[in-house]
Protein backbone atom coordinates (compact mmCIF):
# COMPACT_ATOMS: atom_id res chain seq x y z
CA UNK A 1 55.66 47.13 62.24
CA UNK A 2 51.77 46.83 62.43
CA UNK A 3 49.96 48.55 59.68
CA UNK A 4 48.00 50.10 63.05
CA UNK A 5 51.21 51.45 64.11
CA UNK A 6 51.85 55.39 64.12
CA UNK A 7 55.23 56.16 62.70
CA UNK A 8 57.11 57.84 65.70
CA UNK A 9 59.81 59.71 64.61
CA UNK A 10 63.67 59.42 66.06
CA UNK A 11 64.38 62.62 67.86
CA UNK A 12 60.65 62.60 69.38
CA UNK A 13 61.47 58.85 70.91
CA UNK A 14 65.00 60.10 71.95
CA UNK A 15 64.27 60.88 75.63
CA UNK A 16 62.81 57.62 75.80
CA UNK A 17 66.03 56.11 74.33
CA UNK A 18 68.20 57.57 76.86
CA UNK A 19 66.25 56.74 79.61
CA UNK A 20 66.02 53.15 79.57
CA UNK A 21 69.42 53.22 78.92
CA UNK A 22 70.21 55.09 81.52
CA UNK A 23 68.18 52.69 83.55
CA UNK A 24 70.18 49.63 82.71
CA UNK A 25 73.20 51.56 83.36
CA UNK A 26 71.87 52.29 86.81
CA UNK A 27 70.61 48.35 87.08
CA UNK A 28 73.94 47.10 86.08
CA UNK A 29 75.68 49.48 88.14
CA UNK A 30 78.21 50.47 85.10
CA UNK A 31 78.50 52.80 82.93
CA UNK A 32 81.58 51.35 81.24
CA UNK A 33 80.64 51.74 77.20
CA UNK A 34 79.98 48.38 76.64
CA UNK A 35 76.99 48.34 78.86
CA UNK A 36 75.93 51.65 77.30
CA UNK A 37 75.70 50.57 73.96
CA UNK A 38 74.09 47.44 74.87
CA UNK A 39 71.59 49.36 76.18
CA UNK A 40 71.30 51.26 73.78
CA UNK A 41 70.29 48.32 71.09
CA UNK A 42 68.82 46.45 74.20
CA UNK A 43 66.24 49.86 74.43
CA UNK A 44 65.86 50.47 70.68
CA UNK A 45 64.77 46.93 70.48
CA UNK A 46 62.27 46.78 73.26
CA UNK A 47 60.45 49.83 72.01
CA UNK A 48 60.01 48.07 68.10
CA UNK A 49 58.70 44.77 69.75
CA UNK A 50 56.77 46.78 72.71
CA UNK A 51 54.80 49.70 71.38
CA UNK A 52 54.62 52.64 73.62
CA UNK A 53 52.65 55.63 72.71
CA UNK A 54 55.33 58.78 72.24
CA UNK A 55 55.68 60.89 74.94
CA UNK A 56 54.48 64.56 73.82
CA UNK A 57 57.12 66.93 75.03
CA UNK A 58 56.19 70.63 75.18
CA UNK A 59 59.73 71.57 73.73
CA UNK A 60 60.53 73.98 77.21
CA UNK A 61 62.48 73.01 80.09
CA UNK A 62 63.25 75.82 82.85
CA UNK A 63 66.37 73.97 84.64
CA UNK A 64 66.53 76.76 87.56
CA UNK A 65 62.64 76.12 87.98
CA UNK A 66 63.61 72.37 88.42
CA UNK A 67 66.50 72.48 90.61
CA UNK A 68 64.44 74.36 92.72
CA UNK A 69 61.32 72.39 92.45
CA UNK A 70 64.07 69.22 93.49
CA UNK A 71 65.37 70.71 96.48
CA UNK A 72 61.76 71.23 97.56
CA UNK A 73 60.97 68.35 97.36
CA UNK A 74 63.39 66.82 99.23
CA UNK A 75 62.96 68.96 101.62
CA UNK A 76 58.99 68.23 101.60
CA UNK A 77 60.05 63.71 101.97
CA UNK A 78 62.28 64.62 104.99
CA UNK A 79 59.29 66.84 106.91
CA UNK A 80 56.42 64.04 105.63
CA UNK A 81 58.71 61.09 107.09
CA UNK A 82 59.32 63.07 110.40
CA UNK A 83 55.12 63.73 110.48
CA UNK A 84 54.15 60.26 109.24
CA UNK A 85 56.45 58.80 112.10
CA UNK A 86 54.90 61.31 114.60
CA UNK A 87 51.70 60.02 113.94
CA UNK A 88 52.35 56.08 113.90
CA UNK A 89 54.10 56.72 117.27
CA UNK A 90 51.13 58.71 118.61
CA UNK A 91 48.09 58.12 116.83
CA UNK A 92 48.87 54.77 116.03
CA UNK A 93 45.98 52.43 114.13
CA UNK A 94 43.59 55.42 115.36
CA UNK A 95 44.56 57.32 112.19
CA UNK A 96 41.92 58.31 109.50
CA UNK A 97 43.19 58.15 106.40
CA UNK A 98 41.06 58.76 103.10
CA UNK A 99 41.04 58.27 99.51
CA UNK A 100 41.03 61.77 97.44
CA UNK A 101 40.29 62.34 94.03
CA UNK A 102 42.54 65.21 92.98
CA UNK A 103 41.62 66.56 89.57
CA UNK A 104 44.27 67.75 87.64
CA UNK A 105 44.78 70.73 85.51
CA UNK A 106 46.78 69.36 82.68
CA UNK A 107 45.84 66.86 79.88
CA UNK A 108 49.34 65.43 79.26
CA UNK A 109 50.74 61.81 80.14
CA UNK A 110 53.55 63.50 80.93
CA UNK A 111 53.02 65.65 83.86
CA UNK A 112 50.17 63.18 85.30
CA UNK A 113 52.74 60.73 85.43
CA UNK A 114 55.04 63.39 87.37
CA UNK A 115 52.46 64.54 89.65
CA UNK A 116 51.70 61.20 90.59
CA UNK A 117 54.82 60.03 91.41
CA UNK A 118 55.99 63.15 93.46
CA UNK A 119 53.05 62.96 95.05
CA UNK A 120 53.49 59.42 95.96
CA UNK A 121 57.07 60.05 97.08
CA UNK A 122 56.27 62.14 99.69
CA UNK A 123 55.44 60.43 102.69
CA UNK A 124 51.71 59.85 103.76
CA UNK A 125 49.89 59.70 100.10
CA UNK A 126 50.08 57.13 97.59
CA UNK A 127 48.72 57.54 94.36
CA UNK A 128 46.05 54.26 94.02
CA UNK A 129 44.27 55.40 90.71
CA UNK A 130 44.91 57.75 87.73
CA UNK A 131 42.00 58.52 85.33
CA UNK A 132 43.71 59.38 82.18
CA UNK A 133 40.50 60.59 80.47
CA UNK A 134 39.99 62.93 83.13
CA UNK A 135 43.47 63.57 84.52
CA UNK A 136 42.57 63.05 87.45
CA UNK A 137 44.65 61.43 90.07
CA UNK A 138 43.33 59.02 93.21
CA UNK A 139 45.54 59.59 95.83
CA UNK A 140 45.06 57.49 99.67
CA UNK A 141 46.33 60.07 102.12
CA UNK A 142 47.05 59.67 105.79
CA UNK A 143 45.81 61.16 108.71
CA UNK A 144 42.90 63.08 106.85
CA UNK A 145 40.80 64.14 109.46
CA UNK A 146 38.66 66.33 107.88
CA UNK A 147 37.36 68.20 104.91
CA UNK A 148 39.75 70.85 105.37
CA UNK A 149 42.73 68.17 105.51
CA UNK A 150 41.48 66.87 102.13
CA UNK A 151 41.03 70.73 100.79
CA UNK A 152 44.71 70.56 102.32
CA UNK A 153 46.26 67.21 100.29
CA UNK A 154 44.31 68.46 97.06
CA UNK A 155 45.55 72.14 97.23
CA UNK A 156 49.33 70.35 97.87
CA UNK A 157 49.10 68.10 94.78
CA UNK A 158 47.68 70.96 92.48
CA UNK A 159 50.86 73.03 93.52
CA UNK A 160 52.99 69.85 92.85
CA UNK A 161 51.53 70.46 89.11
CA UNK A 162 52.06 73.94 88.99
CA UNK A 163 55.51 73.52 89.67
CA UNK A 164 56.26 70.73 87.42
CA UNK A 165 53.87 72.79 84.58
CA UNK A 166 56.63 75.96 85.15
CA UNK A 167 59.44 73.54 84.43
CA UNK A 168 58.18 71.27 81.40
CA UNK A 169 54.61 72.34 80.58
CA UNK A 170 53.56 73.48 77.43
CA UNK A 171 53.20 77.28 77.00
CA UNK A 172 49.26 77.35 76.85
CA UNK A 173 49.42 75.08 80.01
CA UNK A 174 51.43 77.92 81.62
CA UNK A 175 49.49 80.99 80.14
CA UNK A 176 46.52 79.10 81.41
CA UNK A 177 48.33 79.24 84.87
CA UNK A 178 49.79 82.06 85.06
CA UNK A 179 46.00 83.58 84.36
CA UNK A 180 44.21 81.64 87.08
CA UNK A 181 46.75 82.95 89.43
CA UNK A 182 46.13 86.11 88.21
CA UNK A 183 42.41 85.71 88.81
CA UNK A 184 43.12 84.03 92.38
CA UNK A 185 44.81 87.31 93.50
CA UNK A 186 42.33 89.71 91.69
CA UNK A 187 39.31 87.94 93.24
């Protein structure tokens, strides 16, 4: 280990652990235990040669918010594919699409890199840049005619992160939310 290195500890690289097994699992299509533990000393060896910064977990997870927040958005892919299909079919190369920068609430890696890839999921935006200094997210969207469709895409993406900050944010991140709601209402 580098003398530069941070000690991470164990059970804060855990999640990480699991997950790239779980993703050679899935890219072996097996789950027998032999690929499982292979994985397992195939992921605890790529993250000693590869250094990854740890992922800071807020230590909450609201699974009802989440299976919610999933249905959602499936529901949200199958309505953006129907619209995005509408308007190749109609509009055609006539669309206007734009580039958006979409400041984001939160500070952590860890819901940027949600919002972003929600965001991109959904038909009609892609995610092209992410400022991590800022948090802010560059997002192309299609078939933004106007400044109200961009107020539109931004005010979308900021309730993708308020969503994903109920289910895994940290609890100043929601207090913080739950009091600029509460100042949207009173205003």
């Amino acid at each position: 280990m580098s003398p530069h290195r941070k000690k991470i500890r164990f059970l804060q690289e855990l999640p990480l652990l699991i997950w790239l097994v779980l993703v050679w699992a899935v890219l072996w299509q097996d789950f027998s235990p032999g690929t499982l533990v292979f994985g397992a000393l195939l992921a605890l060896a790529v993250t000693r040669v590869f250094y990854l910064p740890p992922v800071q977990l807020s230590g909450r997870f609201n699974v009802f918010r989440a299976v919610i927040f999933t249905a959602e958005v499936l529901v949200r892919m199958a309505w953006a594919s129907f619209q995005v299909s509408l308007v190749a079919v109609f509009q055609g190369p006539k669309v206007r699409n734009a580039v958006l920068r979409v400041p984001l609430r939160s500070h952590s890696d860890l819901i940027l890199t949600a919002v972003g890839h929600v965001s991109s999921w959904i038909p009609g935006s892609m995610v092209v840049d992410v400022d991590r200094s800022t948090s802010t997210l560059y997002l192309h969207a299609l078939n933004v005619r106007s400044e109200a469709d961009a107020v539109k895409v931004r005010a979308d993406v900021r309730r993708i992160e308020a969503k994903l900050i109920g289910i895994m944010g940290t609890r100043a991140e929601l207090k913080d939310l739950k009091a600029e709601k509460a100042g949207e209402v009173t205003a």
